[in-house]
C-alpha atoms as a PDB file:
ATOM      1  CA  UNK A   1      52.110 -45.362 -12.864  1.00  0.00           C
ATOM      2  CA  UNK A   2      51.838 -46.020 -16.574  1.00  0.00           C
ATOM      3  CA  UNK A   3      49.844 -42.446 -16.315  1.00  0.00           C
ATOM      4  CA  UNK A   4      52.894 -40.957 -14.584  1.00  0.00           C
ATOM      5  CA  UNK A   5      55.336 -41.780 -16.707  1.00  0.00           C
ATOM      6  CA  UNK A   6      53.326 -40.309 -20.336  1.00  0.00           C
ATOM      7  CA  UNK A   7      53.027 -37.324 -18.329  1.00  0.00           C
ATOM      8  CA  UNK A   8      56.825 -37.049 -17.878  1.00  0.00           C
ATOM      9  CA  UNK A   9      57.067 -37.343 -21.477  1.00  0.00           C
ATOM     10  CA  UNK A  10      54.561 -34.502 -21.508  1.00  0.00           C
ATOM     11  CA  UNK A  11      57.001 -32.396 -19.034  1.00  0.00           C
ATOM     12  CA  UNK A  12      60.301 -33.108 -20.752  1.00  0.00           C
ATOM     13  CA  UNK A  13      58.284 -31.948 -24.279  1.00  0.00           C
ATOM     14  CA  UNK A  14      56.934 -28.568 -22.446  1.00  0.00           C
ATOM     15  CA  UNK A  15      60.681 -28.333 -20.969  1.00  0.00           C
ATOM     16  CA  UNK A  16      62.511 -28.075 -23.626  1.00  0.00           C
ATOM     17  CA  UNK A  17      59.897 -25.685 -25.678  1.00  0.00           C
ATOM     18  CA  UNK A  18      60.470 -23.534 -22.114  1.00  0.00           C
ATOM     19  CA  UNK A  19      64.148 -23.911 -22.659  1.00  0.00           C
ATOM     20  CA  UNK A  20      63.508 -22.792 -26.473  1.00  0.00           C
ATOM     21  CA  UNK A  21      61.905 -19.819 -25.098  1.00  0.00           C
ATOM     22  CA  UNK A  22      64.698 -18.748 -22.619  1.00  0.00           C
ATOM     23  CA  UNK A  23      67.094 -19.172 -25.248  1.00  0.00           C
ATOM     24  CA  UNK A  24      65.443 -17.803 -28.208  1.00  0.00           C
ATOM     25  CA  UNK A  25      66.455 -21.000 -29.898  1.00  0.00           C
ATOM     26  CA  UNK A  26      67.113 -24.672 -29.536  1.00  0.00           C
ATOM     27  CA  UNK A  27      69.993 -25.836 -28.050  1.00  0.00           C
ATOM     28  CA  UNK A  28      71.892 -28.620 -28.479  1.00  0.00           C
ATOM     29  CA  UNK A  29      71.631 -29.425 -24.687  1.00  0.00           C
ATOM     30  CA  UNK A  30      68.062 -28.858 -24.920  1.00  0.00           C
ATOM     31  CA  UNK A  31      67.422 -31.697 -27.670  1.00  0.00           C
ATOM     32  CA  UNK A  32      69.389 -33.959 -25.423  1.00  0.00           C
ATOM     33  CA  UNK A  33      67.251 -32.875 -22.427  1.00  0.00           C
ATOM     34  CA  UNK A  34      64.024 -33.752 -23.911  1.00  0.00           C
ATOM     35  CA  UNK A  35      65.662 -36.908 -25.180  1.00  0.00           C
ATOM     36  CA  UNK A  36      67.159 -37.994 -21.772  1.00  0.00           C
ATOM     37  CA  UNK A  37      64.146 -37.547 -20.315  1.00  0.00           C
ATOM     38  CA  UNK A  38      61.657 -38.882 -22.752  1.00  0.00           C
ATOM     39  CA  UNK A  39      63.913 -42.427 -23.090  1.00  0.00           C
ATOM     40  CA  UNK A  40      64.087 -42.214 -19.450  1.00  0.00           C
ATOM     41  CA  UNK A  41      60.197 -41.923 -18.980  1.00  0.00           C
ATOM     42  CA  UNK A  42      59.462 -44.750 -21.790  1.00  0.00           C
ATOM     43  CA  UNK A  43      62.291 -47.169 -19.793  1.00  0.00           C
ATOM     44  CA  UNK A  44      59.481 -45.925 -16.931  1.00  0.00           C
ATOM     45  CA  UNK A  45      56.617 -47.581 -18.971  1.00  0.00           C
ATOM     46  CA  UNK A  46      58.790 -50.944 -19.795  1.00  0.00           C
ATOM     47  CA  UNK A  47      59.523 -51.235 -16.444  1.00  0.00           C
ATOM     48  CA  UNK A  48      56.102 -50.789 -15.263  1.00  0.00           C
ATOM     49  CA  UNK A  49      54.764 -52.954 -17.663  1.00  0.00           C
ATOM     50  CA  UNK A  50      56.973 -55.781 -16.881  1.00  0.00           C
ATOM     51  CA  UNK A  51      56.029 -55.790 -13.189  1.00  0.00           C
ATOM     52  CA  UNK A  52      54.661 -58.547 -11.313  1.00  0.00           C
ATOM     53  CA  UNK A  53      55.770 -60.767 -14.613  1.00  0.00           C
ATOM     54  CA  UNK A  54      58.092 -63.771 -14.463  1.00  0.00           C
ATOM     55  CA  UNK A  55      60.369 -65.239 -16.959  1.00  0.00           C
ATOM     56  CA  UNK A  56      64.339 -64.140 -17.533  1.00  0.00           C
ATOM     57  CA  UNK A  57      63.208 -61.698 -20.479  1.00  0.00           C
ATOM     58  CA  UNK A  58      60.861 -60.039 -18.000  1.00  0.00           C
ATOM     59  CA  UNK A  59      62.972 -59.481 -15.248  1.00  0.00           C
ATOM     60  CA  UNK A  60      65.632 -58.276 -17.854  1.00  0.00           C
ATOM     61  CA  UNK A  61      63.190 -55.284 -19.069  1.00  0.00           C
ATOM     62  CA  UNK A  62      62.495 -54.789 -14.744  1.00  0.00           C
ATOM     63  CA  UNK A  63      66.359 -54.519 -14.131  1.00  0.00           C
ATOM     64  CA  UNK A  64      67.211 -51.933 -17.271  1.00  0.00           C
ATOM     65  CA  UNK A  65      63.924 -50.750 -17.352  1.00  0.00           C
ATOM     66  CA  UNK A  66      64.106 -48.707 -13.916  1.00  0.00           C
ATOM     67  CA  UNK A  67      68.240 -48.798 -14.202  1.00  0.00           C
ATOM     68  CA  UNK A  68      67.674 -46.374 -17.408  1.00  0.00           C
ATOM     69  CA  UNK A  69      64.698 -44.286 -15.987  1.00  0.00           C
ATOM     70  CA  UNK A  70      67.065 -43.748 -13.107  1.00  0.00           C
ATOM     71  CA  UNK A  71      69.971 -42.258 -14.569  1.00  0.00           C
ATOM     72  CA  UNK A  72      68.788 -40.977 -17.567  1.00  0.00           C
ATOM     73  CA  UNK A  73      66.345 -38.996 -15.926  1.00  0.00           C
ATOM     74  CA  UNK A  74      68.599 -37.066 -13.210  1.00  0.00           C
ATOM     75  CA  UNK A  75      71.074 -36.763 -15.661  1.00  0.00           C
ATOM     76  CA  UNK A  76      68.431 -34.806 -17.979  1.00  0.00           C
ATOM     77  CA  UNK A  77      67.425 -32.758 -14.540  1.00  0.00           C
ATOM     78  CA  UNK A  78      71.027 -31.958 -13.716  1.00  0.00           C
ATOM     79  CA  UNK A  79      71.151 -30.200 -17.477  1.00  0.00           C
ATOM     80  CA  UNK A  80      68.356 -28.501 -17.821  1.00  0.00           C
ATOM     81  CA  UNK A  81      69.696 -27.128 -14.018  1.00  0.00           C
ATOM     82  CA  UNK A  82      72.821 -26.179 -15.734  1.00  0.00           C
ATOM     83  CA  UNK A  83      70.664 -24.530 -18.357  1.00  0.00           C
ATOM     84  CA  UNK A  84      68.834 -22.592 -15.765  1.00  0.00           C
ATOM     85  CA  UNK A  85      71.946 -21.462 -14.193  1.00  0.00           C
ATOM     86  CA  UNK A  86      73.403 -20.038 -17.342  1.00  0.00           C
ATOM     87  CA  UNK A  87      70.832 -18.141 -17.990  1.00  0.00           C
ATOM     88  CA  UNK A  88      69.977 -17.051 -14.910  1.00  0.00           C
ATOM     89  CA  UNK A  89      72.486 -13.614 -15.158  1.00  0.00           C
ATOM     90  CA  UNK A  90      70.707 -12.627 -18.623  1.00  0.00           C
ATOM     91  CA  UNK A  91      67.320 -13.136 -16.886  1.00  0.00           C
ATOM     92  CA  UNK A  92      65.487 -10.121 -14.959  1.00  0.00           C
ATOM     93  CA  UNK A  93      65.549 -10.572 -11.566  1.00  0.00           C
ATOM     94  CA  UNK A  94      62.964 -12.566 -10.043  1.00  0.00           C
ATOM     95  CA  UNK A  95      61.957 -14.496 -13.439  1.00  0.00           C
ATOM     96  CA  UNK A  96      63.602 -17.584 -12.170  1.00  0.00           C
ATOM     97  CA  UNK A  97      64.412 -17.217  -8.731  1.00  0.00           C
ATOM     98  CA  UNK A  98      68.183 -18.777  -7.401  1.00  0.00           C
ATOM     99  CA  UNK A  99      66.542 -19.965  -4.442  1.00  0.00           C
ATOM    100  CA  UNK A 100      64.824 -22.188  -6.339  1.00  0.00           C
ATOM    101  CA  UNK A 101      67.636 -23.272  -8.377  1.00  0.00           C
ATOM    102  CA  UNK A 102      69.795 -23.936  -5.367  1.00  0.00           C
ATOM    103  CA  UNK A 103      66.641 -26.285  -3.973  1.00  0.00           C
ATOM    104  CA  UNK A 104      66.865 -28.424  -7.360  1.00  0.00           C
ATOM    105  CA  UNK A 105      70.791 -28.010  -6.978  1.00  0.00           C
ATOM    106  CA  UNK A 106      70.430 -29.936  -3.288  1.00  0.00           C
ATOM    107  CA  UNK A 107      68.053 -32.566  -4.448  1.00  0.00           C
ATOM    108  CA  UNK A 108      70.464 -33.852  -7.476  1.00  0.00           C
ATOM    109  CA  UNK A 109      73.213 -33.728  -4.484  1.00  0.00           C
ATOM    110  CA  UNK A 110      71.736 -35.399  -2.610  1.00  0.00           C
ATOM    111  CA  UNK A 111      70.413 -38.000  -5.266  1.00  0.00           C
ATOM    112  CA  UNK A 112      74.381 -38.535  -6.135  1.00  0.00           C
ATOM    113  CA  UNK A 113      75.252 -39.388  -2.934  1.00  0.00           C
ATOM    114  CA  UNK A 114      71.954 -41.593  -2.062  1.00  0.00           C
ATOM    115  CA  UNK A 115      74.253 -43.182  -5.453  1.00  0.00           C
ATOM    116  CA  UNK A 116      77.472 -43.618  -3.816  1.00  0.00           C
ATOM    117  CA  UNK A 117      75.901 -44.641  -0.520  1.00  0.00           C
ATOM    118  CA  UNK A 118      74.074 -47.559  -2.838  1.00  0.00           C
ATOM    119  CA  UNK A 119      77.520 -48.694  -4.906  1.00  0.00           C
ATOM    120  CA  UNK A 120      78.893 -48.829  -1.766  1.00  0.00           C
ATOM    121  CA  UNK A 121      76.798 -51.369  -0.138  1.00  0.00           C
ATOM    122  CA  UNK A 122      77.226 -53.294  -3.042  1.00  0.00           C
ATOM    123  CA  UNK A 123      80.813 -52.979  -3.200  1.00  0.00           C
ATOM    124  CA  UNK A 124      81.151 -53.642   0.242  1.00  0.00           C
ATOM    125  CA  UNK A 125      78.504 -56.420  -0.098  1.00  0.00           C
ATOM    126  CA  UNK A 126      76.757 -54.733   2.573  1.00  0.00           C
ATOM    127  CA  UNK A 127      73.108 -54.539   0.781  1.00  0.00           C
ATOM    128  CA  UNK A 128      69.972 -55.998   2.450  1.00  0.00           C
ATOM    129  CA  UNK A 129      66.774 -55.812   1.236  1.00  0.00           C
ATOM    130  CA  UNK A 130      65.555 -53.202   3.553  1.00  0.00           C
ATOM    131  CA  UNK A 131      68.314 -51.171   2.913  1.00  0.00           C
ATOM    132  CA  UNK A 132      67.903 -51.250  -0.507  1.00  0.00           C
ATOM    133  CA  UNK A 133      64.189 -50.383  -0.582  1.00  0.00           C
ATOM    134  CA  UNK A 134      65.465 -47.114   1.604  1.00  0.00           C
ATOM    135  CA  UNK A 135      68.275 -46.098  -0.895  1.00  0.00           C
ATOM    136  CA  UNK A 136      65.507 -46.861  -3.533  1.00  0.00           C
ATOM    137  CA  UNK A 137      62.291 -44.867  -2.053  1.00  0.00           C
ATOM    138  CA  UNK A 138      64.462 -41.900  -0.980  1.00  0.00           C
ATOM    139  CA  UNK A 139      66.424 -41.590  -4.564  1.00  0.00           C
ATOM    140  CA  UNK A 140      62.780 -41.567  -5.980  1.00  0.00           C
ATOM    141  CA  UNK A 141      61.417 -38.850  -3.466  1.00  0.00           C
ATOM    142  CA  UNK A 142      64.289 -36.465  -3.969  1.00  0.00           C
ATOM    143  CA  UNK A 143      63.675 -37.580  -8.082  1.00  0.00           C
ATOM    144  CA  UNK A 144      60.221 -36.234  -7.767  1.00  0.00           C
ATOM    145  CA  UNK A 145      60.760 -33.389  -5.827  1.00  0.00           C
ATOM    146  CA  UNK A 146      63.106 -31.966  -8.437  1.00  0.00           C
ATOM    147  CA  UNK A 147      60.102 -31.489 -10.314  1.00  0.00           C
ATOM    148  CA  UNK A 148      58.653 -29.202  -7.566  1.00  0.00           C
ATOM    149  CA  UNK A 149      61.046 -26.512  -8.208  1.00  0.00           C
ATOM    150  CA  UNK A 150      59.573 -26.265 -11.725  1.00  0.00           C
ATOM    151  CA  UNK A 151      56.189 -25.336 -10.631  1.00  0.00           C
ATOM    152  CA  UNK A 152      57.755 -22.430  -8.920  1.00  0.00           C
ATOM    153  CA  UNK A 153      60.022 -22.009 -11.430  1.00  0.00           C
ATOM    154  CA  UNK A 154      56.842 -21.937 -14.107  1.00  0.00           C
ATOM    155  CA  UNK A 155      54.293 -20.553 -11.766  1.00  0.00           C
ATOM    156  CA  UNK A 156      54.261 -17.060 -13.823  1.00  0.00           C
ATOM    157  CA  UNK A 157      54.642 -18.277 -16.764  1.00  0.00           C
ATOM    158  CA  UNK A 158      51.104 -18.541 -19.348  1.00  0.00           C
ATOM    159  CA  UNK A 159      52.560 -20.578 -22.699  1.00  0.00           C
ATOM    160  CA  UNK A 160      51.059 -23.751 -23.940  1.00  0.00           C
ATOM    161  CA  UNK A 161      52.894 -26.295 -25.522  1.00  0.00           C
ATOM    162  CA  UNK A 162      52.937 -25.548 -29.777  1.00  0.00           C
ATOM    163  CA  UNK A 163      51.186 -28.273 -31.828  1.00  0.00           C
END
């Protein structure tokens, strides 16, 4: 896992030099995309790291460990969607195909209300253990499969990250 997470690091680096590319530039939103998503991939590693540990100060870097990875990292996938999207008219047709788009559009949807479904169980006090491991494994599916629509998305695309 410790594997998975440097290689988001890698994607959120390649990401925003794709971004620069659209653009022509760097945008502001595209610093804070590679910066979401880089913290949110390192709070990946801490948490990872501090599994199957005991102690108070381990189970602290556990709970904001993952809590970080988890929202920083959607919220760095729902901007770089936004990004997509405004871009998308300037674009010649086919380069990034809406389909697509509207795929990674359903997944963060669907990822906000797997988030409402789980602060509701705990509001309502309502959260077992299984139910929480389903809210949990399906958030991190729909997390993953985000990152899907990028391969189709850079598919026909040959540039390699700048040193």
């Amino acid at each position: 896992m410790i594997v998975y997470g440097v290689l988001l690091i890698w994607f959120w680096i390649y990401a925003q030099q794709w971004l620069n590319l659209l653009y022509g530039h760097t945008t502001k939103i595209a610093r804070i995309i590679l910066w979401l998503g880089v913290v949110g991939a390192i709070f990946l590693i801490v948490y990872i790291d501090f599994l199957g540990t005991t102690g108070e100060m381990n189970r602290f870097m556990r709970r904001y460990g993952i809590m970080v990875f988890y929202i920083f990292t959607p919220l760095a996938q729902l901007l770089m969607l936004k990004l997509h999207y405004n871009i998308l008219p300037s674009m010649p047709e086919g380069a990034i195909k809406p389909r697509v788009l509207q795929y990674q559009l359903v997944t963060i949807l669907l990822m906000l209300i797997i988030g409402i479904i789980s602060i509701a169980l705990d509001g309502t006090q309502s959260k077992t253990y299984e139910s929480e491991n389903i809210v949990e494994w399906n958030f991190s599916l729909l997390l993953n499969m985000y990152f899907l629509g990028m391969i189709f998305i850079w598919k026909d695309y040959k540039y390699h990250l700048k040193k």
